[in-house]
Protein backbone atom coordinates (compact mmCIF):
# COMPACT_ATOMS: atom_id res chain seq x y z
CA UNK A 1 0.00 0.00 0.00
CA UNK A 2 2.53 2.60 -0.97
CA UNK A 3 -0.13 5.55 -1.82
CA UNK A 4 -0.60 6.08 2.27
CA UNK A 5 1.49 8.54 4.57
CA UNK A 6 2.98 6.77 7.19
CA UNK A 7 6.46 8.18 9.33
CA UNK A 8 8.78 7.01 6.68
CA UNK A 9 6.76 7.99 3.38
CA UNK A 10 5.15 11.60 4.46
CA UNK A 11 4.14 12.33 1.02
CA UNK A 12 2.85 9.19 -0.38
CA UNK A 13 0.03 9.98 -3.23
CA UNK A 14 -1.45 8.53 -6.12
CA UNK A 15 1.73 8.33 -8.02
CA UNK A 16 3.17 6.09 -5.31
CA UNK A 17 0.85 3.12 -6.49
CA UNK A 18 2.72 0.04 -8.42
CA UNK A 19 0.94 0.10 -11.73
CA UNK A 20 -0.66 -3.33 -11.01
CA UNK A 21 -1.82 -2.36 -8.06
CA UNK A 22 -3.58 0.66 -9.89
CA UNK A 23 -4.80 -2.34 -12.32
CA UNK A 24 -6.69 -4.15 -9.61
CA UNK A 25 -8.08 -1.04 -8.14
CA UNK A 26 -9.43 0.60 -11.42
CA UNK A 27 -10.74 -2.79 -11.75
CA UNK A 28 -12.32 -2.74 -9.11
CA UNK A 29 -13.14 1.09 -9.25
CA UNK A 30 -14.89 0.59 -12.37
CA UNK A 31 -17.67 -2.38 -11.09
CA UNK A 32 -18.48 -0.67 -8.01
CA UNK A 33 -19.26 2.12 -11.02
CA UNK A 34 -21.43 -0.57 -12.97
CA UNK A 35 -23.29 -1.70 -10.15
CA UNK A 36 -23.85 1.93 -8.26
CA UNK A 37 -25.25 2.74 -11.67
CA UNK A 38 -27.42 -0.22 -12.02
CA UNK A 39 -28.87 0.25 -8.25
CA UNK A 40 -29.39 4.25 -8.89
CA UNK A 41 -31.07 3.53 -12.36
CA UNK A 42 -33.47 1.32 -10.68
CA UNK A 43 -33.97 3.94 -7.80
CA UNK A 44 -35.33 6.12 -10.52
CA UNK A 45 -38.40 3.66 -11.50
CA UNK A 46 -41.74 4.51 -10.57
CA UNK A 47 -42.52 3.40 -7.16
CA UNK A 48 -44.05 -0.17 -6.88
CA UNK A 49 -47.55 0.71 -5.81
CA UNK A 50 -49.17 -2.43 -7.18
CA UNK A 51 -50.16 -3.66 -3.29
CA UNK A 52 -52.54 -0.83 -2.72
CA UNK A 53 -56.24 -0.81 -3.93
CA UNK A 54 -56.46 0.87 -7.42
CA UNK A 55 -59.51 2.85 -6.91
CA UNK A 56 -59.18 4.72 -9.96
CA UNK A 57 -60.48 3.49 -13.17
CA UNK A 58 -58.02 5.13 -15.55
CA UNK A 59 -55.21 7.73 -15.66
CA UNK A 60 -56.76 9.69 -18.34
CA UNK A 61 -54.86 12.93 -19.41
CA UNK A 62 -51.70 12.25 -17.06
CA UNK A 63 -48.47 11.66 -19.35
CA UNK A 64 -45.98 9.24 -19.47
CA UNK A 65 -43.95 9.28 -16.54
CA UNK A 66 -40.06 10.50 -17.35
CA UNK A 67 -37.32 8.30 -17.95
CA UNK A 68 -34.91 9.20 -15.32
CA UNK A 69 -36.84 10.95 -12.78
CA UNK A 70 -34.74 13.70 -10.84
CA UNK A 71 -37.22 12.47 -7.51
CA UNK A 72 -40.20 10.42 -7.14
CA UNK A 73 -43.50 11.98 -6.18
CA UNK A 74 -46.60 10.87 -5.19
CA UNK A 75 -50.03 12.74 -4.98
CA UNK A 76 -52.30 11.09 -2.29
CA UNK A 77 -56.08 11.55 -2.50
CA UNK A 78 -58.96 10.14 -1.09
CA UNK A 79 -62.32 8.48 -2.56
CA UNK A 80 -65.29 8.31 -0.57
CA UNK A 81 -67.20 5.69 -1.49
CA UNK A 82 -70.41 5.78 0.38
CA UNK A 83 -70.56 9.68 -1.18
CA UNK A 84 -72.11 9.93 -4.85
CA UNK A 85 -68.82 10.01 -7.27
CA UNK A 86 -66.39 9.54 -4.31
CA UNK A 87 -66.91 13.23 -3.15
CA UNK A 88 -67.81 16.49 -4.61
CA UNK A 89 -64.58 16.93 -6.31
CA UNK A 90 -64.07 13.83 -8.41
CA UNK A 91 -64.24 13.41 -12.09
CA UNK A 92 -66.11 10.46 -13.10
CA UNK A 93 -62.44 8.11 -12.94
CA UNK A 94 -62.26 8.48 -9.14
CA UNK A 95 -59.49 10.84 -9.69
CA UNK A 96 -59.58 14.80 -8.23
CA UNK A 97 -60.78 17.41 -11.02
CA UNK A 98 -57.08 18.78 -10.51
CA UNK A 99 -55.04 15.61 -9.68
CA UNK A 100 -53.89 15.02 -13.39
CA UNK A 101 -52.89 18.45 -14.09
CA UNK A 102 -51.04 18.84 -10.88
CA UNK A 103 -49.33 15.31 -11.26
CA UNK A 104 -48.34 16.47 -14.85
CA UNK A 105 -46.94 19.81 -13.74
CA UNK A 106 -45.00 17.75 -11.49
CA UNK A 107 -43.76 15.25 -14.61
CA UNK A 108 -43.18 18.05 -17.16
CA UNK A 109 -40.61 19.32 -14.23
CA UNK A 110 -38.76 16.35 -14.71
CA UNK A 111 -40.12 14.35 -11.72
CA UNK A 112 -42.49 11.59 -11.86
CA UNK A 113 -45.55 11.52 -9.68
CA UNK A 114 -48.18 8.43 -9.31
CA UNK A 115 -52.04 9.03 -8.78
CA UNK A 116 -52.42 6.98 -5.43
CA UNK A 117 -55.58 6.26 -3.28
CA UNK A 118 -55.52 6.35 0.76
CA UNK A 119 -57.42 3.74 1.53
CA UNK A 120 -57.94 3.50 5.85
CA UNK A 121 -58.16 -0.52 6.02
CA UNK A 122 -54.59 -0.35 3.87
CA UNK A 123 -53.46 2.32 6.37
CA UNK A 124 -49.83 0.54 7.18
CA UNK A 125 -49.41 -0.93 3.67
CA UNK A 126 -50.29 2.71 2.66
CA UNK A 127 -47.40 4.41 4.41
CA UNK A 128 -45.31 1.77 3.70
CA UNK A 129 -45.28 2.58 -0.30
CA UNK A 130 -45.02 5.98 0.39
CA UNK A 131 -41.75 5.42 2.46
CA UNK A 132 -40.52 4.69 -1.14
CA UNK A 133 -41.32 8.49 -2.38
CA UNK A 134 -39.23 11.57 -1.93
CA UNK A 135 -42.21 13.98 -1.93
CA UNK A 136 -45.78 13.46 -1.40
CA UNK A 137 -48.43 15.54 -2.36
CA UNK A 138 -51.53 15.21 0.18
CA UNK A 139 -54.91 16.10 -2.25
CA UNK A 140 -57.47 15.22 0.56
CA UNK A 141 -60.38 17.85 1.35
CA UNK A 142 -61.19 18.11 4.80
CA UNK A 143 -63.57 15.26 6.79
CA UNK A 144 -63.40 13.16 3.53
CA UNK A 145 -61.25 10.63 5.21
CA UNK A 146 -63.44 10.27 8.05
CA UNK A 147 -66.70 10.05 5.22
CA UNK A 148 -65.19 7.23 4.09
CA UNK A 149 -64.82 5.85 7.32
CA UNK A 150 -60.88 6.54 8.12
CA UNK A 151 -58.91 8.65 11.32
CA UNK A 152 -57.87 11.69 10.04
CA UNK A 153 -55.70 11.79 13.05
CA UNK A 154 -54.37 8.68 12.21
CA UNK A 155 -53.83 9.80 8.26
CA UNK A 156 -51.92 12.84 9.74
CA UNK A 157 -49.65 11.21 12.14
CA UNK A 158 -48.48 8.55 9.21
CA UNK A 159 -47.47 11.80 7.06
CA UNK A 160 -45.89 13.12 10.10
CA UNK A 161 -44.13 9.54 10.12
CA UNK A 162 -43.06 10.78 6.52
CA UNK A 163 -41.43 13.99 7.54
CA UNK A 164 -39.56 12.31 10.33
CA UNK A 165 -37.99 9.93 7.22
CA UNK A 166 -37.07 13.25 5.17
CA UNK A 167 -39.67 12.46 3.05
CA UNK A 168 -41.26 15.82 1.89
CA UNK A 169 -45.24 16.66 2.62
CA UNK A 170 -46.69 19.02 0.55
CA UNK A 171 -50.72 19.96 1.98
CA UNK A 172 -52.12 21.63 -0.77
């Protein structure tokens, strides 16, 4: 190991390494590069959200999620489903009126963001996925949770959890 400063070689550096040595550690160097690629490139797929409920019946209007998202978003909503529609502002695929365009903004900024559904009796599995997010968007009017049957106390605390995790929670 002749590249390290020890009392008889004070100003060891790079230079200092045998050339096969250097070999071996480019070698090296160069699959930790491969696989830290690899294991970021997956890191910037969409979040696996196929355990929750889909409530929604289609995406309509949202676009294609980017190919290498900067960060992964999410934009929670709720559907009550003992209301007419899910709730006063739902468009007839269970979505918000203003979830698409919102989750699009989000896209064209070079970030994904995936339409999800709080659903109470998924509560843990819930929070779990969105453990997997680096931002999540919280599109859930007032007493709807508790409509459909939910804690809002218990909703809040989880995205509380989220903030503790440096996962960011945007109230809108």
């Amino acid at each position: 190991l002749a590249a390290y400063c020890k009392d008889d070689t004070p100003n060891a550096c790079f230079n200092d390494i045998a050339l096969e040595d250097l070999k071996e550690a480019e070698r090296y160097g160069d699959l930790m590069g491969v696989k830290a690629l690899d294991i970021l490139e997956k890191a910037r797929n969409p979040v696996d959200t196929s355990s929750l409920t889909l409530v929604a019946k289609d995406n309509l209007g949202l676009v294609s999620q980017p190919k290498k998202a900067r960060f992964k978003c999410a934009l929670a909503q709720i559907y009550v489903r003992s209301q007419p529609y899910g709730g006063s502002d739902k468009s007839s695929n269970g979505h918000r009126y203003d979830s698409v365009p919102f989750a699009n903004g989000m896209i064209s900024a070079g970030m994904s963001c995936q339409l999800i559904h709080y659903v109470h009796q998924e509560h843990d599995k819930f929070f779990d996925v969105c453990k997997n997010f680096d931002a999540i968007i919280v599109r859930c009017n007032p007493g709807q949770i508790k409509a459909d049957g939910g804690d809002q106390a218990k909703f809040d605390e989880g995205m509380r959890g989220m903030r503790k995790l440096g996962i960011q929670v945007w109230p809108s």
